[in-house]
Protein backbone atom coordinates (compact mmCIF):
# COMPACT_ATOMS: atom_id res chain seq x y z
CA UNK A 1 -57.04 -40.91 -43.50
CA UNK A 2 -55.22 -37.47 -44.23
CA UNK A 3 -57.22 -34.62 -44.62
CA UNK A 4 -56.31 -31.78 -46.98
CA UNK A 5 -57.53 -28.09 -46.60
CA UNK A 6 -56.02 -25.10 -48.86
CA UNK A 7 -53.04 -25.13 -51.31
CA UNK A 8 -51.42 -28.24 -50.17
CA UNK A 9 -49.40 -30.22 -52.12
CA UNK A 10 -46.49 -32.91 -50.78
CA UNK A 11 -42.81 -32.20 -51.76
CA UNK A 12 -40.20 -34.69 -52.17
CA UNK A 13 -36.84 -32.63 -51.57
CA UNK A 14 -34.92 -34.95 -53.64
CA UNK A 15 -34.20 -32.56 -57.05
CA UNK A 16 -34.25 -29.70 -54.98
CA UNK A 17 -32.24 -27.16 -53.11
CA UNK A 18 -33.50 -27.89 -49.22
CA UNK A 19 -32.86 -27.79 -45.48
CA UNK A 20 -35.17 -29.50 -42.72
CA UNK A 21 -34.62 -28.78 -38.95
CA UNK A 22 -35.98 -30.81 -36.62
CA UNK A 23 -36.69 -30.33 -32.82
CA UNK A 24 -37.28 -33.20 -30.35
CA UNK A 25 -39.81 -32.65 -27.96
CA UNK A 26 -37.73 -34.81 -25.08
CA UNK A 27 -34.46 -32.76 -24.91
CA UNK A 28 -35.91 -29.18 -23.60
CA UNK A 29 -39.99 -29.05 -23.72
CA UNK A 30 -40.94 -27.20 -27.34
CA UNK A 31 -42.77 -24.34 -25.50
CA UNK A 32 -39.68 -23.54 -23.52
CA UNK A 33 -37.90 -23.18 -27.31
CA UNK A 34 -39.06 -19.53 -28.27
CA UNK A 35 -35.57 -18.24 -28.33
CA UNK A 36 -34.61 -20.70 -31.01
CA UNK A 37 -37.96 -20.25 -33.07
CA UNK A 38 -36.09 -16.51 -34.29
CA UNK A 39 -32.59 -17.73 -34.49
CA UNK A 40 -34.22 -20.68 -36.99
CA UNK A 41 -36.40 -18.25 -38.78
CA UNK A 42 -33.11 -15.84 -38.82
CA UNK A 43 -30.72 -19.10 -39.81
CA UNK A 44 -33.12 -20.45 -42.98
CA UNK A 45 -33.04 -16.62 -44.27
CA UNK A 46 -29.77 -16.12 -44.33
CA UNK A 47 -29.12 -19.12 -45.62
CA UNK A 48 -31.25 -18.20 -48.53
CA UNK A 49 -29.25 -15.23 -49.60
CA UNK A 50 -26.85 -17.15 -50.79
CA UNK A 51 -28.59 -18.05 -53.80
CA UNK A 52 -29.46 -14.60 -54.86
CA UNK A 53 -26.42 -13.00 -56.26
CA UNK A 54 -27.07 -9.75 -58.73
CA UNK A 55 -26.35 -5.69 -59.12
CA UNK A 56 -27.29 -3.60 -56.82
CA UNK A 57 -31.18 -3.24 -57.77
CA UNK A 58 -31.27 -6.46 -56.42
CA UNK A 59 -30.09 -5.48 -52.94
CA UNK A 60 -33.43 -4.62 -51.81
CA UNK A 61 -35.41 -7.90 -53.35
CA UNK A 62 -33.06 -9.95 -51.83
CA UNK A 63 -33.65 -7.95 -48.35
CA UNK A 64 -37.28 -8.30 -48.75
CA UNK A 65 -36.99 -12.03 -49.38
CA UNK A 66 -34.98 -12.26 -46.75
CA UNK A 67 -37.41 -10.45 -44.17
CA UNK A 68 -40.71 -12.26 -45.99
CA UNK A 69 -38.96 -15.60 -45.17
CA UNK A 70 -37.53 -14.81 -41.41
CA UNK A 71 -41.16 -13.32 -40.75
CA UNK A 72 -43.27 -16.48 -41.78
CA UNK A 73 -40.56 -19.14 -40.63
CA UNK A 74 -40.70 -17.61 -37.21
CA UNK A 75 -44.49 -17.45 -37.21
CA UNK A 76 -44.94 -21.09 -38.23
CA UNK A 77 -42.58 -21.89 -35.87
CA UNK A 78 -43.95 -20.25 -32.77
CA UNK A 79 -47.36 -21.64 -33.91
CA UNK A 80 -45.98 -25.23 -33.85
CA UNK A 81 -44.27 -24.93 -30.76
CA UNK A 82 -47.50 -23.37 -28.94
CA UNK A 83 -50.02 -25.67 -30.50
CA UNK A 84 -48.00 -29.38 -29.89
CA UNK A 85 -49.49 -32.07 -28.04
CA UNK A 86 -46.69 -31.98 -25.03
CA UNK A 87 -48.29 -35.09 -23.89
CA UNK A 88 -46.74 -37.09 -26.97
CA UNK A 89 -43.48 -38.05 -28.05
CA UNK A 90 -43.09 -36.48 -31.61
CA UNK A 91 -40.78 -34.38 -32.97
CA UNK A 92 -41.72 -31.26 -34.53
CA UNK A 93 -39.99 -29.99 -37.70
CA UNK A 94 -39.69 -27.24 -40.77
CA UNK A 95 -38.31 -27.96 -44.47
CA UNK A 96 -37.58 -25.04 -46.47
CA UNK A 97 -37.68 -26.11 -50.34
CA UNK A 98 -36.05 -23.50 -52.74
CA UNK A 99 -37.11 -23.73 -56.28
CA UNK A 100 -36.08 -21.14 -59.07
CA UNK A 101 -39.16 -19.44 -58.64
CA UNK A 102 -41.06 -20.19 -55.88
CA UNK A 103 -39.66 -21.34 -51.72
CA UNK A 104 -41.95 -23.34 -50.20
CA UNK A 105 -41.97 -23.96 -46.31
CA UNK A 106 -43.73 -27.33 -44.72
CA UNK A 107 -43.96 -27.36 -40.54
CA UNK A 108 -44.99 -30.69 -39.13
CA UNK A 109 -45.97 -31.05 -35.72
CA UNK A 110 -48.17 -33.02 -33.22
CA UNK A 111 -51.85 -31.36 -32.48
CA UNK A 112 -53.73 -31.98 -29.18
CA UNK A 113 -56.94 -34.44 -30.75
CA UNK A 114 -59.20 -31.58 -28.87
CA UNK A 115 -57.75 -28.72 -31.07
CA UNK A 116 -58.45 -30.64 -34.34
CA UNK A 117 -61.99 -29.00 -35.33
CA UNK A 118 -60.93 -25.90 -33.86
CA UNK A 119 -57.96 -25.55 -36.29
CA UNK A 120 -60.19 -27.10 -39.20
CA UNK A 121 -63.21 -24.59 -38.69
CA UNK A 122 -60.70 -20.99 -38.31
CA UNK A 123 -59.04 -22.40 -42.09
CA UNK A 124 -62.05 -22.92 -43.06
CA UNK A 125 -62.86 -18.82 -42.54
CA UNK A 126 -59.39 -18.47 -43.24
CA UNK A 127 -59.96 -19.75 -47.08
CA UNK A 128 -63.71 -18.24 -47.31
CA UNK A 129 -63.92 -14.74 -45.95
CA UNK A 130 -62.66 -11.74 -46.59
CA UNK A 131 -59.24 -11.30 -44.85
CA UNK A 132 -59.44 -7.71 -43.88
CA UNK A 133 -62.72 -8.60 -42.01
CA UNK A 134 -61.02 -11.69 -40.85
CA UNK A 135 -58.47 -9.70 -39.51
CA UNK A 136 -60.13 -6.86 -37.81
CA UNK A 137 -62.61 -10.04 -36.36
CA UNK A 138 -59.19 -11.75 -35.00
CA UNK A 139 -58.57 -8.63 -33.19
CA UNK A 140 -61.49 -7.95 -31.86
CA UNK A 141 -62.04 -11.31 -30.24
CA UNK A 142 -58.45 -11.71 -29.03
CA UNK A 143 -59.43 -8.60 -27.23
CA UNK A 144 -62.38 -9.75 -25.49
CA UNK A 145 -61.44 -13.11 -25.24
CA UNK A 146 -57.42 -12.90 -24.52
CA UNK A 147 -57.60 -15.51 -26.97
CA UNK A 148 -53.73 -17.46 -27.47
CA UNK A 149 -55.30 -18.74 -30.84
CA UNK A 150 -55.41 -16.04 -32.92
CA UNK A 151 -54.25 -16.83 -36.63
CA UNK A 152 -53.26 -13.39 -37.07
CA UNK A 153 -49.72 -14.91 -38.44
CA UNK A 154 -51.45 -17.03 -41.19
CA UNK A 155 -53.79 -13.43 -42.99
CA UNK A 156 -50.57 -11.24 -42.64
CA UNK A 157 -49.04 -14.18 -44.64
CA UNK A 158 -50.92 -13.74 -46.88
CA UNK A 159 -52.24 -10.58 -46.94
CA UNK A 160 -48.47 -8.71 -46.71
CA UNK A 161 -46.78 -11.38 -48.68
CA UNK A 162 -48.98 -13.23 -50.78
CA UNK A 163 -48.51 -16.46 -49.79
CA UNK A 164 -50.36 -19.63 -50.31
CA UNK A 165 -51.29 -21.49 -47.67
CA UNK A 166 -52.18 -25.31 -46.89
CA UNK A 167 -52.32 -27.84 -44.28
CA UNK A 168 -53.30 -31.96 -44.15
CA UNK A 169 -54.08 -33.72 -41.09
CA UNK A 170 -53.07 -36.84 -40.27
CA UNK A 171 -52.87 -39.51 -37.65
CA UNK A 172 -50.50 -42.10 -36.72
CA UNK A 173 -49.63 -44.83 -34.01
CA UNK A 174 -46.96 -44.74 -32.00
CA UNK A 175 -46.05 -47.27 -29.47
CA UNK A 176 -50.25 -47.82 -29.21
CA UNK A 177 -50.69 -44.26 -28.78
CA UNK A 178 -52.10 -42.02 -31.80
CA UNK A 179 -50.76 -39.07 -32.63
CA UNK A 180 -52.90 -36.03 -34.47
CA UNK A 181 -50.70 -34.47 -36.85
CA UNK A 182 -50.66 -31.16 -38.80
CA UNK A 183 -48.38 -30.10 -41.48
CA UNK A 184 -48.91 -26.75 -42.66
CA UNK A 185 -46.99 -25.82 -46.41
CA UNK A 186 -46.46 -21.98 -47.03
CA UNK A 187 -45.89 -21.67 -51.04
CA UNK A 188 -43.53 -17.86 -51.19
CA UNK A 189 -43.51 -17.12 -55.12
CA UNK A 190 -39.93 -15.36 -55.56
CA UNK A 191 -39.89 -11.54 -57.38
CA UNK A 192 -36.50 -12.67 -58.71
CA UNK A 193 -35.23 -16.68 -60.01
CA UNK A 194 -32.35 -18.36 -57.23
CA UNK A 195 -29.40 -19.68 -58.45
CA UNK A 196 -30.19 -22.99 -58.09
């Protein structure tokens, strides 16, 4: 049974404007990928701009749409590259849903079964304390600790850009094996409406 934390709703791309990439874990391991994790952030906001046409006031929204959407594509895609179960065959992926107002961003990848509770308890702190304190805690205890899970990405998301975050767990069977999954949906409310 799914479990839901945070802003998460699911999003059928069917009525709108939308791009999914998807990255098998058997052609070149996902961890080896980091390289491609920027030029996908960098591809999905470009292709964005081309639905923001105006004068030249505009210039700078569109440039800071642009760097919002490169900055939290990248981060969710480094995240889901470093946190996948390499140990199962499932492909990790990110759909990018634009909307008139509003892009929304949902990353789907495998999650080692060990790293479940881990992930559940930081959104957990994540959606209930205050995020400065969060933050400066992060930091303090990636310090000590040299810690590789820090969830600094996920505050400055929404700290920096105001961004609302989700994520619903799930498990599935594959060839008698089960696989943990997490998707993770980033909702980006737009300062100007798309052209879609």
């Amino acid at each position: 049974m799914a479990q839901i934390f945070g802003d998460y709703v699911d999003e059928q791309p069917t009525n709108v404007e939308h791009l999914i990439i998807g990255f098998s874990p058997t052609s070149i391991p996902l961890k080896q990928r980091w390289r491609n994790n920027g030029l996908s952030a960098d591809f999905l906001a470009d292709y964005l701009q081309t639905f923001f046409v105006g004068d030249d006031e505009e210039i700078n929204i569109r440039a800071e749409i642009k760097s919002a959407v490169s900055y939290i594509a990248n981060e969710l895609l480094e995240n889901a590259m470093k946190f996948s179960d390499d140990s199962v065959d499932y492909a990790t992926s990110i759909a990018f849903h634009l909307h008139k107002d509003c892009l929304t961003f949902y990353v789907r990848n495998s999650i080692p079964k060990q790293n479940v509770l881990k992930f559940h308890r930081f959104i957990e702190d994540l959606l209930t304390q205050d995020l400065s304190d969060l933050y400066i805690k992060q930091l303090e205890k990636n310090a000590m600790q040299d810690s590789a899970h820090s969830g600094l990405g996920f505050i400055t998301m929404i700290q920096d850009y105001g961004a609302l975050l989700g994520w619903k767990f799930d498990s599935l069977m594959k060839e008698e094996q089960e696989i943990n999954t997490v998707t993770t949906r980033v909702k980006l409310e737009l300062p100007v409406k798309a052209n879609v």
